[in-house]
C-alpha atoms as a PDB file:
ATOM      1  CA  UNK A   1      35.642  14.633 -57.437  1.00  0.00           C
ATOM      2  CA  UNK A   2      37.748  15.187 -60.408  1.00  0.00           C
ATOM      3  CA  UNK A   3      34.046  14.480 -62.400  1.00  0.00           C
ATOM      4  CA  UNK A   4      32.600  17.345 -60.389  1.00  0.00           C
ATOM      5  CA  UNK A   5      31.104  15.588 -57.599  1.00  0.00           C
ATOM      6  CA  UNK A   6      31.525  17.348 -54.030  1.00  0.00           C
ATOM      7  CA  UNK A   7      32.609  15.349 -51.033  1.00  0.00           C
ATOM      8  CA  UNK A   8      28.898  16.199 -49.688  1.00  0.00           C
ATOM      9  CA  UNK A   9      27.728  13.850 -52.498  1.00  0.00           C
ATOM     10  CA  UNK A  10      29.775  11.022 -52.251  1.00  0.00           C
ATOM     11  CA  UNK A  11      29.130   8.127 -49.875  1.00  0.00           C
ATOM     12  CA  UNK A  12      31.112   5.134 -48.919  1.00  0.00           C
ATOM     13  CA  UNK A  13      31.288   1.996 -46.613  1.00  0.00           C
ATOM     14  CA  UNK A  14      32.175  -1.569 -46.211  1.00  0.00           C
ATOM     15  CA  UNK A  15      29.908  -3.963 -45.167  1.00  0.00           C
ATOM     16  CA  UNK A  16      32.351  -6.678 -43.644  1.00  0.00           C
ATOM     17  CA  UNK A  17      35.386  -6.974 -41.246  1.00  0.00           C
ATOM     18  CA  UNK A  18      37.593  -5.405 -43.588  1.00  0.00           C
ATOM     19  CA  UNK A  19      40.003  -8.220 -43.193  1.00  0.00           C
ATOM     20  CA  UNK A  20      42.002  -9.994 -46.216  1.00  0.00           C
ATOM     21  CA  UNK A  21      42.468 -12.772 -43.435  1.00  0.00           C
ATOM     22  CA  UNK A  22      38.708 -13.928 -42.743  1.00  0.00           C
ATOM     23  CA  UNK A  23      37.610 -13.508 -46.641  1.00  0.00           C
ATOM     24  CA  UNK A  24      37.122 -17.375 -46.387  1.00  0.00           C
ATOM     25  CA  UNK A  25      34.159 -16.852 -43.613  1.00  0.00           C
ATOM     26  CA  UNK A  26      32.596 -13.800 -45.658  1.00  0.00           C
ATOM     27  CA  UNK A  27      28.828 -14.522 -46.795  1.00  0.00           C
ATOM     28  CA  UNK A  28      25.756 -13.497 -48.668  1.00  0.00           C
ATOM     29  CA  UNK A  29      23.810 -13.677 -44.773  1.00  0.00           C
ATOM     30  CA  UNK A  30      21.085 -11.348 -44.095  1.00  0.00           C
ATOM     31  CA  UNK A  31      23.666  -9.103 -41.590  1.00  0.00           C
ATOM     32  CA  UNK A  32      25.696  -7.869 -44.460  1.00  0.00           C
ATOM     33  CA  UNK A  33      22.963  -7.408 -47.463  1.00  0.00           C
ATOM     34  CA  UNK A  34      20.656  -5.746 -44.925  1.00  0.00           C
ATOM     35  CA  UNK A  35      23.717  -3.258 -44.120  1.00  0.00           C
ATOM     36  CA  UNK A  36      24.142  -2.208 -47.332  1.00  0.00           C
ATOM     37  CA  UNK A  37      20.540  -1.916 -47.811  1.00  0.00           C
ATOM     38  CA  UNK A  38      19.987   0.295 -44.556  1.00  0.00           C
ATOM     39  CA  UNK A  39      22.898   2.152 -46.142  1.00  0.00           C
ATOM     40  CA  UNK A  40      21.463   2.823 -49.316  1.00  0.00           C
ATOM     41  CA  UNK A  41      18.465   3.824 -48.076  1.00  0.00           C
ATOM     42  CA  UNK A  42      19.974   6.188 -45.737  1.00  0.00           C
ATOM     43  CA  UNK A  43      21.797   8.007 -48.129  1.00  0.00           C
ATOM     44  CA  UNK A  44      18.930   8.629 -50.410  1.00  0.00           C
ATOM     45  CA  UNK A  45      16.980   9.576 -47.434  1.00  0.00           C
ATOM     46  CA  UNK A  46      19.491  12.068 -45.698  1.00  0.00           C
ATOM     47  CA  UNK A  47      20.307  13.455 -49.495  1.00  0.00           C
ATOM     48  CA  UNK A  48      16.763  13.730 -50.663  1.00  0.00           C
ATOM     49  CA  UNK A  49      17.831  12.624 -54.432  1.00  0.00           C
ATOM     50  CA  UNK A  50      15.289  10.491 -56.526  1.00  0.00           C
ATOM     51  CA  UNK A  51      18.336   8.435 -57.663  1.00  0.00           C
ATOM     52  CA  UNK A  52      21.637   7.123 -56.558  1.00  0.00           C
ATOM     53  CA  UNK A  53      24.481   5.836 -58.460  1.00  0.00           C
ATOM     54  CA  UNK A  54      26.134   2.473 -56.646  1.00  0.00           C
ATOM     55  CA  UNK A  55      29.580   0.956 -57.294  1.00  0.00           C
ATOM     56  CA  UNK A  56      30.327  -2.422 -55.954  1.00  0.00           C
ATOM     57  CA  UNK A  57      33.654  -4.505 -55.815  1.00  0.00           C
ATOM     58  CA  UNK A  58      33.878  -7.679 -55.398  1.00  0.00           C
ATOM     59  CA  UNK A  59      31.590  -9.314 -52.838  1.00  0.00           C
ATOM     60  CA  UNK A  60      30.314  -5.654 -52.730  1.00  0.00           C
ATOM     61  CA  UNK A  61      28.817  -6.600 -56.254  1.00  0.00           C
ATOM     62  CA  UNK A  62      26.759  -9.147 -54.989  1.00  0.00           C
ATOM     63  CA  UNK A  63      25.681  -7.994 -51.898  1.00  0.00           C
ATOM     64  CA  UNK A  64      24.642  -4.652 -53.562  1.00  0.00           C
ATOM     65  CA  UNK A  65      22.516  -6.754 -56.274  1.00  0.00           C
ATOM     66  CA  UNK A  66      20.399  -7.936 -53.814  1.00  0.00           C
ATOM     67  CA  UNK A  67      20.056  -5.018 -51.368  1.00  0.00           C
ATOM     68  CA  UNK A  68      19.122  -3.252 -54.422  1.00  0.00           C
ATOM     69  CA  UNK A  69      16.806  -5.954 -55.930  1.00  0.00           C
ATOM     70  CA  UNK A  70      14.936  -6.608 -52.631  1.00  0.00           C
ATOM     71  CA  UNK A  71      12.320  -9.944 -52.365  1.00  0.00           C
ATOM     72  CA  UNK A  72      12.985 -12.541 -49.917  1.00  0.00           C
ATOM     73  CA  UNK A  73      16.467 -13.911 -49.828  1.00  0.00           C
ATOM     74  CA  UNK A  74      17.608 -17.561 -47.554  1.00  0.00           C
ATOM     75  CA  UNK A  75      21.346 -17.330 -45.827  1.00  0.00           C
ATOM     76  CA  UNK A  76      23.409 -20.027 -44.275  1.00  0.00           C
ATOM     77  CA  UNK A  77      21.138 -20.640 -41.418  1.00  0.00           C
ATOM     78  CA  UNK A  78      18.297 -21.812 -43.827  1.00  0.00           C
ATOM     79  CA  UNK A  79      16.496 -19.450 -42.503  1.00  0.00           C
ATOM     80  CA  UNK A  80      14.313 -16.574 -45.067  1.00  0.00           C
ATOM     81  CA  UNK A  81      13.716 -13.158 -44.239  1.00  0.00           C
ATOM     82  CA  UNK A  82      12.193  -9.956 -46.308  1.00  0.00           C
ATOM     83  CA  UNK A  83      14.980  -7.379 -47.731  1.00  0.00           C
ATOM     84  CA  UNK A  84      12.399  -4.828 -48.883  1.00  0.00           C
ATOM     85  CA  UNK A  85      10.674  -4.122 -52.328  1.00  0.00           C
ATOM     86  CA  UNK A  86      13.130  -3.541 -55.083  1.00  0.00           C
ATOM     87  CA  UNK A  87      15.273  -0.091 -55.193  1.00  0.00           C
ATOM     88  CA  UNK A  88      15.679   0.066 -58.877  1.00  0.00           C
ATOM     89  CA  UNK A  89      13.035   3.082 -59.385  1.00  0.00           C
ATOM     90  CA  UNK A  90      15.998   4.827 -56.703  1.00  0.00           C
ATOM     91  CA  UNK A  91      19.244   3.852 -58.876  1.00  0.00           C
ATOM     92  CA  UNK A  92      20.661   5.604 -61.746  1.00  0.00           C
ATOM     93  CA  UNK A  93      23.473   3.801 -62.420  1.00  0.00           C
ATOM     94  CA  UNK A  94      24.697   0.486 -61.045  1.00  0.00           C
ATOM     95  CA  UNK A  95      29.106  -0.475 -61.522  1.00  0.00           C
ATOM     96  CA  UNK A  96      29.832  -3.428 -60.349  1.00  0.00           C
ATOM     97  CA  UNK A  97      33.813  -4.186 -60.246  1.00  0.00           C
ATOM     98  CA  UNK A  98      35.003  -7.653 -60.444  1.00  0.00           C
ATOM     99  CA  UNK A  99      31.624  -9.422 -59.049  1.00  0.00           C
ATOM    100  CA  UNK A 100      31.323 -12.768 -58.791  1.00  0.00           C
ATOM    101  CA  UNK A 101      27.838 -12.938 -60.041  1.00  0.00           C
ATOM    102  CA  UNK A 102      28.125 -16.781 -60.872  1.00  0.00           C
ATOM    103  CA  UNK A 103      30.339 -17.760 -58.232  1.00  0.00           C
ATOM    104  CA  UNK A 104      33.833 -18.593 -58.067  1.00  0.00           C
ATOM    105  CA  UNK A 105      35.809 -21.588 -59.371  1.00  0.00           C
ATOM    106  CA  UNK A 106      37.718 -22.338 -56.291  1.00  0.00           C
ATOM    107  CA  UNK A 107      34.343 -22.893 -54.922  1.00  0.00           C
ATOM    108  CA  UNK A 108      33.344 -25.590 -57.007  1.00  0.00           C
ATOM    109  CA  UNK A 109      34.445 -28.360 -54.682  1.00  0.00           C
ATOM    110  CA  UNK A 110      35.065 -26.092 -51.408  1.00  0.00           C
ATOM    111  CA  UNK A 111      31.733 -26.404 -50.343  1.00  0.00           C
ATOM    112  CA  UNK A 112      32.873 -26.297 -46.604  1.00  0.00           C
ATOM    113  CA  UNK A 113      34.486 -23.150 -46.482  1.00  0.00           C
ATOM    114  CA  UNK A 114      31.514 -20.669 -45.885  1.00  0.00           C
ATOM    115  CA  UNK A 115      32.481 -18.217 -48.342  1.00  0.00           C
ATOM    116  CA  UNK A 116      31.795 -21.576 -50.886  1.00  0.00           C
ATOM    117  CA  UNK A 117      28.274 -22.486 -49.078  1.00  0.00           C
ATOM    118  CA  UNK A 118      25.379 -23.599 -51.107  1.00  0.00           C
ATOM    119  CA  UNK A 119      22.839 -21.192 -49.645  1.00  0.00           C
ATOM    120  CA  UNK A 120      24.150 -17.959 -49.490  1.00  0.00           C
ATOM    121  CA  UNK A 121      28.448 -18.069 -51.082  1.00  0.00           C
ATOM    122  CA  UNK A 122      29.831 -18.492 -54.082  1.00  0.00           C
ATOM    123  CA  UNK A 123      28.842 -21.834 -54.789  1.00  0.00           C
ATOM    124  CA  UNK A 124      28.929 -22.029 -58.804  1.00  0.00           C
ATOM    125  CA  UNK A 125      27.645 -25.885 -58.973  1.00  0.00           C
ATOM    126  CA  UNK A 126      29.299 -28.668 -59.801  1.00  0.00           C
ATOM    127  CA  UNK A 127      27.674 -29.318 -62.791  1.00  0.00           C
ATOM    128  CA  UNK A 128      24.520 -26.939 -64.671  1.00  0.00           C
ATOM    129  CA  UNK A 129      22.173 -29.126 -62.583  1.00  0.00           C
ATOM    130  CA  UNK A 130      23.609 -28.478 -59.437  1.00  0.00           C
ATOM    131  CA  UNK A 131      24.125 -24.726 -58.475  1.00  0.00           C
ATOM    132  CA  UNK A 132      25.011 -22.233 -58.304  1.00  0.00           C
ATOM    133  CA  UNK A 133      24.350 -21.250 -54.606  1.00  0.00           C
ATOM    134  CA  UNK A 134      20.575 -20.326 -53.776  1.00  0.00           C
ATOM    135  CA  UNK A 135      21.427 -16.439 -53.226  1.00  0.00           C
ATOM    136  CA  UNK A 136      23.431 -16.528 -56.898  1.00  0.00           C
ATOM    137  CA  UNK A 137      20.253 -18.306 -58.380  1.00  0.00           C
ATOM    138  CA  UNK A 138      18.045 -15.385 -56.792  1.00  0.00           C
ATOM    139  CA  UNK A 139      20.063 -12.239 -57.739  1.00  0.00           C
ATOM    140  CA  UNK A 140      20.427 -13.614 -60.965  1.00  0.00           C
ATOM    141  CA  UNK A 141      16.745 -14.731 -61.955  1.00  0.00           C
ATOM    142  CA  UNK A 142      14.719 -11.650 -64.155  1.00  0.00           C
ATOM    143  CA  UNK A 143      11.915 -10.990 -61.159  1.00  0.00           C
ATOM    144  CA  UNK A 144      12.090  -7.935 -59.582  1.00  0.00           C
ATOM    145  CA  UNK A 145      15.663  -5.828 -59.941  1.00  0.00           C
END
């Protein structure tokens, strides 16, 4: 607000249980990035603005990446499902706040936790051949977003 934004044009949510305690079982599954897509979309929609600007922390980075990207994305399950077509025509400007877009160390050999899966967590690989996680690979390859 102290920018000059009103509290009618700022918009927030979290997409998870909100709870330091289960961080381990948060994932990349099609539950959480199609909430933040829904959520994006419904602001834009209920505002009527051609463009939003999105700040992410954290897991929020990632998850926003890909609600925002669009294209078909696989979670845990194995299973593949449609987010959308790509958003980017709809963003302004994109922060992301300590994202792990590559995936996180402690993940490297934690492959059981599901926070650490190799489908849709923080998987970084092993070695180059090896990872990182299939939803890391997608949000970071140069189609769509």
């Amino acid at each position: 607000m102290g920018k000059g934004y009103t509290k009618s044009e700022l918009y927030t949510t979290t997409w998870g249980p909100a709870n330091p305690n289960a961080a381990s079982n948060n994932t990349h599954n099609k539950d959480n990035v199609m909430r933040v897509r829904k959520f994006i979309e419904a602001v834009i929609e209920y505002t009527g603005v051609k463009q939003v600007n999105v700040i992410g922390h954290s897991m929020g980075v990632t998850l926003a990446r890909k609600a925002l990207k669009g294209g078909q994305a696989t979670d845990h399950s194995g299973s593949t499902y449609d987010v959308g077509p790509s958003l980017k025509d709809k963003v302004k400007t994109f922060v992301g706040l300590a994202g792990a877009n590559y995936g996180l160390v402690a993940c490297w050999t934690a492959t059981s936790i599901p926070t650490c899966n190799t489908k849709d967590g923080f998987f970084p690989g092993a070695v180059s051949s090896s990872g990182p996680s299939v939803f890391l690979k997608e949000i970071n390859t140069n189609s769509g977003a």
